[in-house]
C-alpha atoms as a PDB file:
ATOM      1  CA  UNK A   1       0.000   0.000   0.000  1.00  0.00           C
ATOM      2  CA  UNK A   2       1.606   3.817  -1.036  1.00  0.00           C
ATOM      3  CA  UNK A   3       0.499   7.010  -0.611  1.00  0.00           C
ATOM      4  CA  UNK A   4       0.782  10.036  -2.485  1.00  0.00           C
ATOM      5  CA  UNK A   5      -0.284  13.614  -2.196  1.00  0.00           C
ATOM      6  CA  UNK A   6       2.569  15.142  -4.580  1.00  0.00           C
ATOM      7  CA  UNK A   7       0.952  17.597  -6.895  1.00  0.00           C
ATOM      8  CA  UNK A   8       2.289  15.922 -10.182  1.00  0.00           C
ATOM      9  CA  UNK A   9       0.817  12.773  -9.352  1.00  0.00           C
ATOM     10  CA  UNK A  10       1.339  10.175 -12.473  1.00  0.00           C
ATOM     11  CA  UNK A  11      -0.839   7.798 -14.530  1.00  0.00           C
ATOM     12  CA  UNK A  12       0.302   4.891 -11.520  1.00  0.00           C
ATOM     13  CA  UNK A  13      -0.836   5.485  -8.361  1.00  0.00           C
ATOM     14  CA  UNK A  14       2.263   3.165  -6.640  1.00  0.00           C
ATOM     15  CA  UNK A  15       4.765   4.606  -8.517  1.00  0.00           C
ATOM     16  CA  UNK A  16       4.836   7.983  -6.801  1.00  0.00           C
ATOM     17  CA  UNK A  17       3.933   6.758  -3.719  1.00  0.00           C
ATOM     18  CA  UNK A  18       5.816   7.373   0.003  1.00  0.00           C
ATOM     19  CA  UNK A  19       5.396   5.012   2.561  1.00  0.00           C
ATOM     20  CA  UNK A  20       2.000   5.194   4.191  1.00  0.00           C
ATOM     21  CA  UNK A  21       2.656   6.573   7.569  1.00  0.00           C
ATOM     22  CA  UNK A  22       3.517   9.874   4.730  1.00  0.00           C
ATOM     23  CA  UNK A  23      -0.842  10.158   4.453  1.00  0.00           C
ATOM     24  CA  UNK A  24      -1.794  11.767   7.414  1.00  0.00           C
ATOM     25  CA  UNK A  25       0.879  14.821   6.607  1.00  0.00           C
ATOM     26  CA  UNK A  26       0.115  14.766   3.206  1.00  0.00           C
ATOM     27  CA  UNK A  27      -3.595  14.777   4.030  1.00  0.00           C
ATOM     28  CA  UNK A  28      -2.571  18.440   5.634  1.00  0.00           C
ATOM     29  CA  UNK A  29      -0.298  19.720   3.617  1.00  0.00           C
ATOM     30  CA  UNK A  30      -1.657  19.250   0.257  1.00  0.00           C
ATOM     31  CA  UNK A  31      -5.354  18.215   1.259  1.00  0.00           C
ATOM     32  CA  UNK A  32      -5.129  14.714  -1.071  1.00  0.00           C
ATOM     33  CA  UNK A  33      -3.055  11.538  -0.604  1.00  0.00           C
ATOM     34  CA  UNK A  34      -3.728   8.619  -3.531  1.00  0.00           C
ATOM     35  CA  UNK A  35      -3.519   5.439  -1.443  1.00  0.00           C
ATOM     36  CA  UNK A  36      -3.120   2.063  -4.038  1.00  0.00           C
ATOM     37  CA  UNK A  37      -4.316  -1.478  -3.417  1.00  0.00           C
ATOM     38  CA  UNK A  38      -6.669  -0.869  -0.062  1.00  0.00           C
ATOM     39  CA  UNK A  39      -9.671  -2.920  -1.626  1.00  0.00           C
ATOM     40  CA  UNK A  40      -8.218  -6.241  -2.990  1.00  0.00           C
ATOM     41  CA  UNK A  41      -9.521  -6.965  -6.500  1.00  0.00           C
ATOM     42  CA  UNK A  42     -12.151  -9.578  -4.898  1.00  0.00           C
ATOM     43  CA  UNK A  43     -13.657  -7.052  -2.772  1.00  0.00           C
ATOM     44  CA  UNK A  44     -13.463  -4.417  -5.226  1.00  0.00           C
ATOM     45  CA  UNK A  45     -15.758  -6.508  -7.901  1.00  0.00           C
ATOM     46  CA  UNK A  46     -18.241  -7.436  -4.944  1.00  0.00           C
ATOM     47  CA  UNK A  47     -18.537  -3.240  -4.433  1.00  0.00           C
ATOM     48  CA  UNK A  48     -18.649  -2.670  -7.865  1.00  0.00           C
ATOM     49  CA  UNK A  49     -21.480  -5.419  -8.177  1.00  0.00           C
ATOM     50  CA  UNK A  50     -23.490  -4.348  -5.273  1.00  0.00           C
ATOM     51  CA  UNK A  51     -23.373  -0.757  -6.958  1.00  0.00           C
ATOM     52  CA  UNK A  52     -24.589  -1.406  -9.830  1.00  0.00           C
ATOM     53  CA  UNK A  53     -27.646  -3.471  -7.965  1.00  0.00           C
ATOM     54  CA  UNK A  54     -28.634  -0.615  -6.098  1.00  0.00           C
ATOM     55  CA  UNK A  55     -28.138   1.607  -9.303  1.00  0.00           C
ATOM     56  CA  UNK A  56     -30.522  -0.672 -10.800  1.00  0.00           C
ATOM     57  CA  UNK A  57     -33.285  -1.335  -8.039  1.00  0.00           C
ATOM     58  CA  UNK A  58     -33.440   2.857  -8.267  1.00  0.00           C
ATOM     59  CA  UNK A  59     -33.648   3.559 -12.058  1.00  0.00           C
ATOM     60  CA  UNK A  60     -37.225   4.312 -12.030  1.00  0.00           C
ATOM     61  CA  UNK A  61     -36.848   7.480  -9.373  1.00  0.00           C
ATOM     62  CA  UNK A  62     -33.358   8.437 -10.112  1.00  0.00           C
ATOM     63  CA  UNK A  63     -33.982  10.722 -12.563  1.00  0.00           C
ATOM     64  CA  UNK A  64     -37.067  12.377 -11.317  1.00  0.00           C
ATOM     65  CA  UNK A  65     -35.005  12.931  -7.452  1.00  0.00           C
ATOM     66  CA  UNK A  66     -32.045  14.140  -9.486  1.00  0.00           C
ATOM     67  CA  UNK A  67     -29.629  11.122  -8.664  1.00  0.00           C
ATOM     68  CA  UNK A  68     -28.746  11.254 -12.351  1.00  0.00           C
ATOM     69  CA  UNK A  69     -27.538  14.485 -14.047  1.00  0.00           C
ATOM     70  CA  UNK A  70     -25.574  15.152 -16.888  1.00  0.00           C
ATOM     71  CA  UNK A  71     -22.503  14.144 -14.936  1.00  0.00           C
ATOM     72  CA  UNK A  72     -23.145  11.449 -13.003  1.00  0.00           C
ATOM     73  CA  UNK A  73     -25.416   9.021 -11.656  1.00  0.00           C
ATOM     74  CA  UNK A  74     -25.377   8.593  -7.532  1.00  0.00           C
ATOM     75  CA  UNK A  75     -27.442   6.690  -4.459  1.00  0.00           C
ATOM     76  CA  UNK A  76     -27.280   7.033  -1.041  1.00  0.00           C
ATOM     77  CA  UNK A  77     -26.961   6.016   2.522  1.00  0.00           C
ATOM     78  CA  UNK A  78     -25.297   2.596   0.994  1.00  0.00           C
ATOM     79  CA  UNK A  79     -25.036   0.818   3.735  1.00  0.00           C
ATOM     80  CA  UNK A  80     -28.725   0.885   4.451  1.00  0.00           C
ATOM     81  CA  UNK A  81     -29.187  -0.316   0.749  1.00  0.00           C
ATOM     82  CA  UNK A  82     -26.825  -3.525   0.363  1.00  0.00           C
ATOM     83  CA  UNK A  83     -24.933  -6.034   3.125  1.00  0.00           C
ATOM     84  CA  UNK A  84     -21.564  -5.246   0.892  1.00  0.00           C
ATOM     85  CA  UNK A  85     -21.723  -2.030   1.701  1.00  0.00           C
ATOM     86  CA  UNK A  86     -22.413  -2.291   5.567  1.00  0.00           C
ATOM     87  CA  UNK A  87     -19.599  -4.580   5.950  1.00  0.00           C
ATOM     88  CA  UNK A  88     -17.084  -2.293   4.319  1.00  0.00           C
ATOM     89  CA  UNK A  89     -18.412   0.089   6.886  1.00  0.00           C
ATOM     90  CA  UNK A  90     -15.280  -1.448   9.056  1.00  0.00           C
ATOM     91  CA  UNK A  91     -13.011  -2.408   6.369  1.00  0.00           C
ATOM     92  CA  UNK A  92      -9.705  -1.742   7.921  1.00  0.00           C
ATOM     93  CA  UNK A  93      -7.626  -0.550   4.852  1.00  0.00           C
ATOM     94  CA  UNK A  94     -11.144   2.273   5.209  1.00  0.00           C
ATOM     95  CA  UNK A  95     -10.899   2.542   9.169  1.00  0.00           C
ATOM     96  CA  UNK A  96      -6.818   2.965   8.951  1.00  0.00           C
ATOM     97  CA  UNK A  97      -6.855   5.935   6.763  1.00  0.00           C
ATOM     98  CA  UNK A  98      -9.732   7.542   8.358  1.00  0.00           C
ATOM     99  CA  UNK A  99      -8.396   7.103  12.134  1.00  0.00           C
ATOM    100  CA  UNK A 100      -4.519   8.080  10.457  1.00  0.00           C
ATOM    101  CA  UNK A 101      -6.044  11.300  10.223  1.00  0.00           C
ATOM    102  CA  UNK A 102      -9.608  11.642  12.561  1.00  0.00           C
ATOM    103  CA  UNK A 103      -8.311   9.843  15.662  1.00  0.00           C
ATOM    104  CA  UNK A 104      -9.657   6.146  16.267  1.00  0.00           C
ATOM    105  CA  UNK A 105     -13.265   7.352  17.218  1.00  0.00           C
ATOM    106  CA  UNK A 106     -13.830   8.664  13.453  1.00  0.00           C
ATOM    107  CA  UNK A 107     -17.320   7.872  12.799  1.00  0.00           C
ATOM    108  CA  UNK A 108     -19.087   7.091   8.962  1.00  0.00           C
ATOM    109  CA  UNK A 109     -20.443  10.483   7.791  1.00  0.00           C
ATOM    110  CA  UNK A 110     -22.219   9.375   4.838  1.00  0.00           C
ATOM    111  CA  UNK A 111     -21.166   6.388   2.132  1.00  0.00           C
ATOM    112  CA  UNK A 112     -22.414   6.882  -1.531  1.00  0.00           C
ATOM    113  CA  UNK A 113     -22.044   5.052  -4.676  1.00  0.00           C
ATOM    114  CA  UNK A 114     -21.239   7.462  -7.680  1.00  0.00           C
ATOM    115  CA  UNK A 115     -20.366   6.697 -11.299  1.00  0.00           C
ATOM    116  CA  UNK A 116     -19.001   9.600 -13.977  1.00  0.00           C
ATOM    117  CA  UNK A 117     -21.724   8.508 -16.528  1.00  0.00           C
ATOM    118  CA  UNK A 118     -20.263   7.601 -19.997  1.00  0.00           C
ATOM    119  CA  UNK A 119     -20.047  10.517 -22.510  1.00  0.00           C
ATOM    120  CA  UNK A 120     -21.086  13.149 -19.729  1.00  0.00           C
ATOM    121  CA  UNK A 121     -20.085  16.408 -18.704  1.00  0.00           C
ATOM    122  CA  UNK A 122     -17.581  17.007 -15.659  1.00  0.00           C
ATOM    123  CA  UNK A 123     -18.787  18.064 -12.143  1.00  0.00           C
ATOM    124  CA  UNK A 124     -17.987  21.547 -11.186  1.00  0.00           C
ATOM    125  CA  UNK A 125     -15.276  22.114  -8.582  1.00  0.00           C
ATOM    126  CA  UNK A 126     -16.925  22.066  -4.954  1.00  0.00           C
ATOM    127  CA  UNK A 127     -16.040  21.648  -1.221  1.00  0.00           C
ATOM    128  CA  UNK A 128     -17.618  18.889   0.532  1.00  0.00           C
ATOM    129  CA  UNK A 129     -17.152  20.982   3.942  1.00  0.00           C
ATOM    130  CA  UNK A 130     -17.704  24.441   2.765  1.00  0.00           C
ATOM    131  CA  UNK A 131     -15.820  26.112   5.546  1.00  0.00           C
ATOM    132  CA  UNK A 132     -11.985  25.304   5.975  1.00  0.00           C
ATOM    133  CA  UNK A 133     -10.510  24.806   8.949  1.00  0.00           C
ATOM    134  CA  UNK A 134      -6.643  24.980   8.329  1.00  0.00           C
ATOM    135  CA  UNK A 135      -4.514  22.717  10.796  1.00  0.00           C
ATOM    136  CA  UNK A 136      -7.536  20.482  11.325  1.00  0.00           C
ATOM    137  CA  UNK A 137      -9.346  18.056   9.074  1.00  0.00           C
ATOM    138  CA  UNK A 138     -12.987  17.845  10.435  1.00  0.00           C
ATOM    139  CA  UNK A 139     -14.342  15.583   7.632  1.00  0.00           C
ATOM    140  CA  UNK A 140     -12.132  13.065   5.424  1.00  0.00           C
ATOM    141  CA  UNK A 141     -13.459  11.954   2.137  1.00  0.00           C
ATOM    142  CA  UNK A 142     -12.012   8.573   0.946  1.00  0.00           C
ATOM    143  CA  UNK A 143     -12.936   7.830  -2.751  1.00  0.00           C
ATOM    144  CA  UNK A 144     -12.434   3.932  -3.314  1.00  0.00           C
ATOM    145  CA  UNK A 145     -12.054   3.563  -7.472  1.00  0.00           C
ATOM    146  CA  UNK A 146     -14.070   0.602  -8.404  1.00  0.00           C
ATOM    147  CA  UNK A 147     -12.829   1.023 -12.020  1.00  0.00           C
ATOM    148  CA  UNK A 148      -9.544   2.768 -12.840  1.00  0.00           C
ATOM    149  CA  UNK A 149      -9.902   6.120 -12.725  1.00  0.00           C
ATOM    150  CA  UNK A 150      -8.016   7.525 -15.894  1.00  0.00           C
ATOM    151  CA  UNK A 151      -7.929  11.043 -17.760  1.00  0.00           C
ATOM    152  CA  UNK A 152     -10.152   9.555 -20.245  1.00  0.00           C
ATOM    153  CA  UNK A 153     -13.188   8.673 -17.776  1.00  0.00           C
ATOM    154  CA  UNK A 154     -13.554  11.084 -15.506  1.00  0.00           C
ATOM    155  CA  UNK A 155     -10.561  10.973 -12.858  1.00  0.00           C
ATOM    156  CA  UNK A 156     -11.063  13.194  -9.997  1.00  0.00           C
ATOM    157  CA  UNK A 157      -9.202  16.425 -10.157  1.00  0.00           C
ATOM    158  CA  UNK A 158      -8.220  18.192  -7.377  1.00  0.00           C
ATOM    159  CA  UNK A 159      -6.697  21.971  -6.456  1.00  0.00           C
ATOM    160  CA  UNK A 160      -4.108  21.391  -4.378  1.00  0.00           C
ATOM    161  CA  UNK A 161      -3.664  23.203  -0.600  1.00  0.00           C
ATOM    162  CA  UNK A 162      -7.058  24.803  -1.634  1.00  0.00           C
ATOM    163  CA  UNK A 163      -8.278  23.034   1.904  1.00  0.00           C
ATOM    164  CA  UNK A 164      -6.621  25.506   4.027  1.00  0.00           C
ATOM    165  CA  UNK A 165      -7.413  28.849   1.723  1.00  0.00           C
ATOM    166  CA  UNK A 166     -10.668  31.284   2.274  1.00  0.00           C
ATOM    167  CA  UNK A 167     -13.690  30.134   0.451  1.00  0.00           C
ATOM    168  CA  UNK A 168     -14.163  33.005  -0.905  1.00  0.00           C
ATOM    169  CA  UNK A 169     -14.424  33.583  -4.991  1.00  0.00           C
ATOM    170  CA  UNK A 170     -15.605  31.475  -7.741  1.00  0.00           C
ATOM    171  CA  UNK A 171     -14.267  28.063  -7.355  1.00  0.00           C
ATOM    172  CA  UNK A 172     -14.337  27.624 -11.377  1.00  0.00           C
ATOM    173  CA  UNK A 173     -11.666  30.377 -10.873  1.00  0.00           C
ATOM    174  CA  UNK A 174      -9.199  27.952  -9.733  1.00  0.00           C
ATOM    175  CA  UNK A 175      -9.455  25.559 -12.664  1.00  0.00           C
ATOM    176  CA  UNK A 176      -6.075  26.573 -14.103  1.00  0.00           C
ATOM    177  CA  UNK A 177      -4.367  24.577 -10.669  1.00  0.00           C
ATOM    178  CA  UNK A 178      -6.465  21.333 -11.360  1.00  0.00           C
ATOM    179  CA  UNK A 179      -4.580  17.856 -10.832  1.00  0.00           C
ATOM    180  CA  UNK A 180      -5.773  14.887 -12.115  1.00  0.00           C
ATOM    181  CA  UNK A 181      -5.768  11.843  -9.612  1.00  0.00           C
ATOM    182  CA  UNK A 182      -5.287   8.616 -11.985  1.00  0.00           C
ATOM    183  CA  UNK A 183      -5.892   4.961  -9.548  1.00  0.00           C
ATOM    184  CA  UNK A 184      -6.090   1.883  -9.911  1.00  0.00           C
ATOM    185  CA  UNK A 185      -9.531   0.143  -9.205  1.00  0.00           C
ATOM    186  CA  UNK A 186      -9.062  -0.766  -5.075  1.00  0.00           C
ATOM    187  CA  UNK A 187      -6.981   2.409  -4.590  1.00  0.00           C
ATOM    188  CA  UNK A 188      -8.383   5.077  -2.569  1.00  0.00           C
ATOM    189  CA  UNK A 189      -8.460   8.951  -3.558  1.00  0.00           C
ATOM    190  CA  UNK A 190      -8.809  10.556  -0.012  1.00  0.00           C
ATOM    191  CA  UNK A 191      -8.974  13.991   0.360  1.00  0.00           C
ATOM    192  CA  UNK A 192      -9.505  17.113   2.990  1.00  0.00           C
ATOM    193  CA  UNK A 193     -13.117  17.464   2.630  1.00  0.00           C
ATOM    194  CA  UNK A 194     -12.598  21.251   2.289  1.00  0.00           C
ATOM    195  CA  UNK A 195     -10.451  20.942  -0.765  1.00  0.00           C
ATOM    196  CA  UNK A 196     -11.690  21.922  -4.407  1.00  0.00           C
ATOM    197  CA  UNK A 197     -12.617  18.799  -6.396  1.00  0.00           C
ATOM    198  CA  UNK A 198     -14.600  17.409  -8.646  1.00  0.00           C
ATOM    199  CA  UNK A 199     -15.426  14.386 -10.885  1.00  0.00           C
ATOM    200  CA  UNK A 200     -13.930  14.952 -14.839  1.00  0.00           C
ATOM    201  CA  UNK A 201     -15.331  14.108 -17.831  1.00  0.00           C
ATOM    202  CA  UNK A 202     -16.080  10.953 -19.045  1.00  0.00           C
ATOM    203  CA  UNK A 203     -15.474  10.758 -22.399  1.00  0.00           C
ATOM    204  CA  UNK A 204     -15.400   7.009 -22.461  1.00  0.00           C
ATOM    205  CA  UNK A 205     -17.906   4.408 -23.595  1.00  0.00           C
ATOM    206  CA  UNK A 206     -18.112   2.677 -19.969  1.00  0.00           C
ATOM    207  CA  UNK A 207     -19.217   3.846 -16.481  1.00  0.00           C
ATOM    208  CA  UNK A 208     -16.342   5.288 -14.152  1.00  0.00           C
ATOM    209  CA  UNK A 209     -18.006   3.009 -10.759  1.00  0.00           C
ATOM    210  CA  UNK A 210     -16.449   4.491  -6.881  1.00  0.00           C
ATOM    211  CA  UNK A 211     -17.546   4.520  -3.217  1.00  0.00           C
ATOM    212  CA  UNK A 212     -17.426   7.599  -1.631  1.00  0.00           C
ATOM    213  CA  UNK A 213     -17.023   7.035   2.200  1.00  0.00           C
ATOM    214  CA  UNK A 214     -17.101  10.515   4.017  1.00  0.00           C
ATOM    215  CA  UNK A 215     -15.454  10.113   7.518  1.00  0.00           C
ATOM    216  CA  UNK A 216     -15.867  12.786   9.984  1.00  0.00           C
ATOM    217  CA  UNK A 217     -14.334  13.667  13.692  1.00  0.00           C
ATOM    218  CA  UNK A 218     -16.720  12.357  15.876  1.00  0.00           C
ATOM    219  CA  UNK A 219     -18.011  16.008  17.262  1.00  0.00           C
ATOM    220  CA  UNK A 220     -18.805  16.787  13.730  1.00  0.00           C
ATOM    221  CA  UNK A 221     -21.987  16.667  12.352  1.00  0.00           C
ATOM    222  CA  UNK A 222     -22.497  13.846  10.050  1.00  0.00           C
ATOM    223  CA  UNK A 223     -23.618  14.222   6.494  1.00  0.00           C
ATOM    224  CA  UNK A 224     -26.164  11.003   7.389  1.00  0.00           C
ATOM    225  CA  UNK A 225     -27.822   9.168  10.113  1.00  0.00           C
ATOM    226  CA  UNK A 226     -26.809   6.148   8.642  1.00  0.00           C
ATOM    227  CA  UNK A 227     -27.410   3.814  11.916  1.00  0.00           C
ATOM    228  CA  UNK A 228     -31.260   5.299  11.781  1.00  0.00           C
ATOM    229  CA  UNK A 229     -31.358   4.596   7.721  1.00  0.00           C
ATOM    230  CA  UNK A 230     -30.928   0.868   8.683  1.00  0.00           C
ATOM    231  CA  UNK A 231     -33.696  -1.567   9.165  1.00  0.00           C
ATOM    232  CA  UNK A 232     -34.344  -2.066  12.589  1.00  0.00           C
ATOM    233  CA  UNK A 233     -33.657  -6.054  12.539  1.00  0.00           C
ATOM    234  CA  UNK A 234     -30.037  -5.143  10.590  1.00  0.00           C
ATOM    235  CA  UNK A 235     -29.237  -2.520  13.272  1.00  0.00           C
ATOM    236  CA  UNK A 236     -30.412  -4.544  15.988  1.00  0.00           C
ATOM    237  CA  UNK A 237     -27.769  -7.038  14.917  1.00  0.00           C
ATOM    238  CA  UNK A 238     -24.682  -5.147  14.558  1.00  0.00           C
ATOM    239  CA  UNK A 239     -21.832  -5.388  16.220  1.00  0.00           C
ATOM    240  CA  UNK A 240     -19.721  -2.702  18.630  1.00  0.00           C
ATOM    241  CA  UNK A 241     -17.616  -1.935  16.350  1.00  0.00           C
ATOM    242  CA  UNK A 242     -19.754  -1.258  13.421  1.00  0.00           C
ATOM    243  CA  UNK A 243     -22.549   0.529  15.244  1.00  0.00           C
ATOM    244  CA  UNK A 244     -19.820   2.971  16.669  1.00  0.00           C
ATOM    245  CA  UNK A 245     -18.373   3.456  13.311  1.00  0.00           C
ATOM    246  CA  UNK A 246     -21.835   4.299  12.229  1.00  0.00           C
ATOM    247  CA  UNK A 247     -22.168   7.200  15.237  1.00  0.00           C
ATOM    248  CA  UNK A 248     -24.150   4.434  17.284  1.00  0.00           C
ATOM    249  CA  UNK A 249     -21.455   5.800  20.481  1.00  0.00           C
ATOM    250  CA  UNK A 250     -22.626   9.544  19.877  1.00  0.00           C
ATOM    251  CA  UNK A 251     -24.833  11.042  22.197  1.00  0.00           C
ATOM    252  CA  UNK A 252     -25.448  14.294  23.670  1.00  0.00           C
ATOM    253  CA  UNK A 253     -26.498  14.465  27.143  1.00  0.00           C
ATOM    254  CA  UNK A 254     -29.926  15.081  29.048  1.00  0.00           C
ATOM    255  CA  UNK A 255     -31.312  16.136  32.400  1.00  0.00           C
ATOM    256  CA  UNK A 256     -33.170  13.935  34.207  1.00  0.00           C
ATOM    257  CA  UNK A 257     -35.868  16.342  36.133  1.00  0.00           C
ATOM    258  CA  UNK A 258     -37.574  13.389  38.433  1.00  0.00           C
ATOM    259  CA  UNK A 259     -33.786  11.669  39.324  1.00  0.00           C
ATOM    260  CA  UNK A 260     -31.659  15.238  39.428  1.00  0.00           C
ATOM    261  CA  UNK A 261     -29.076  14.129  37.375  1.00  0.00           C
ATOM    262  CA  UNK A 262     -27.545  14.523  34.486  1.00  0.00           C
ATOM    263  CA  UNK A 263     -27.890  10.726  31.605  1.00  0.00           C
END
């Protein structure tokens, strides 16, 4: 496993790479690390499967509820949709990155499926976390490419250190300092969620497939209830490690009028 976040990052995501305790420091200073072979290439056709099923189950109200634009087509709250997906909630090539840079109690902000859709146009440049917090990552985004992601179909392009500058201006102003991410299907494009991205074009004939996993700090507010999407048998089953991952430790606290004290 290698790690990147060098500006003039290369059609191979290994061959640039620095040795993986590098990703947490180049998480902060650049805002993006490329992170190669964290899904193994069994795991990474069982996601890419279970993406396409869920893809499928929701063609007849994606386009009317705007999960398929121009761009790209996208569903939600994954876990609550498909077993693969709550598994890979703990996946600990996921967890490792995420806790490199969170601490060990990061929790599961919200996990998406989202494919560049063949022929479309490219995503404008947007924050995930509009408000940067320099020194601090509050909310990691961890982009696991279930097909390559070349210049051809829609590679996520980044603006480098733009996580710890104002958001202030036109982000289309900062096209000019794009950087393509090329990866391997099973690496991971992680990234600051404050930094200027987006998804390219795909000017290809096939669907670029990847998992978005937003991880947050766990005092931050998550994109998604994602323990509360679940069915109540499925969360009734989980175990302590996945229900924490999925915020199932977070709680704020109350006053108990009748017993004087505070739960």
């Amino acid at each position: 496993m290698s790690a990147t976040g060098d500006a003039e990052a290369t059609d191979d995501a290994e061959a640039t790479g620095t040795a993986l305790d590098a990703f947490a420091p180049a998480i902060a200073a650049d805002g993006f690390a490329v992170v190669g072979g964290v899904l193994d290439a069994a795991t990474t056709a069982a996601a890419a499967d279970a993406l396409d099923a869920v893809f499928a189950a929701e063609d007849d109200v994606a386009p009317e509820r705007g999960w398929r634009t121009e761009a790209h087509r996208v569903a939600y709250a994954l876990p609550a949709k498909h077993p693969t997906f709550l598994a890979l909630c703990t996946h600990p090539g996921l967890l490792g990155l995420a806790r490199a840079v969170l601490d060990d109690d990061a929790v599961l902000a919200g996990c998406n499926g989202l494919t560049m859709v063949p022929g479309g146009a490219p995503q404008r440049l947007h924050r995930d976390h509009p408000v940067p917090t320099p020194g601090t990552t509050v909310y990691l985004h961890l982009v696991v490419a279930l097909d390559p992601f070349t210049a051809a179909n829609g590679a996520t392009r980044v603006v480098p250190r733009s996580h710890a500058a104002p958001a202030d201006g036109d982000p289309a102003d900062q096209e000019h300092r794009t950087v393509a991410l090329p990866a391997d299907a099973g690496a991971v494009v992680a990234y600051d969620g404050a930094l200027l991205h987006a998804g390219s074009a795909n000017r290809t004939d096939r669907p670029r497939r990847a998992l978005h996993a937003f991880f947050a700090r766990s005092w931050a507010l998550p994109h998604w209830d994602l323990l509360a999407s679940l069915p109540p048998d499925v969360a009734a089953g989980l175990d302590a490690e996945t229900r924490a991952v999925l915020g199932g430790d977070r709680r704020v606290r109350v006053w108990d009028p009748v017993e004087r004290r505070v739960r």
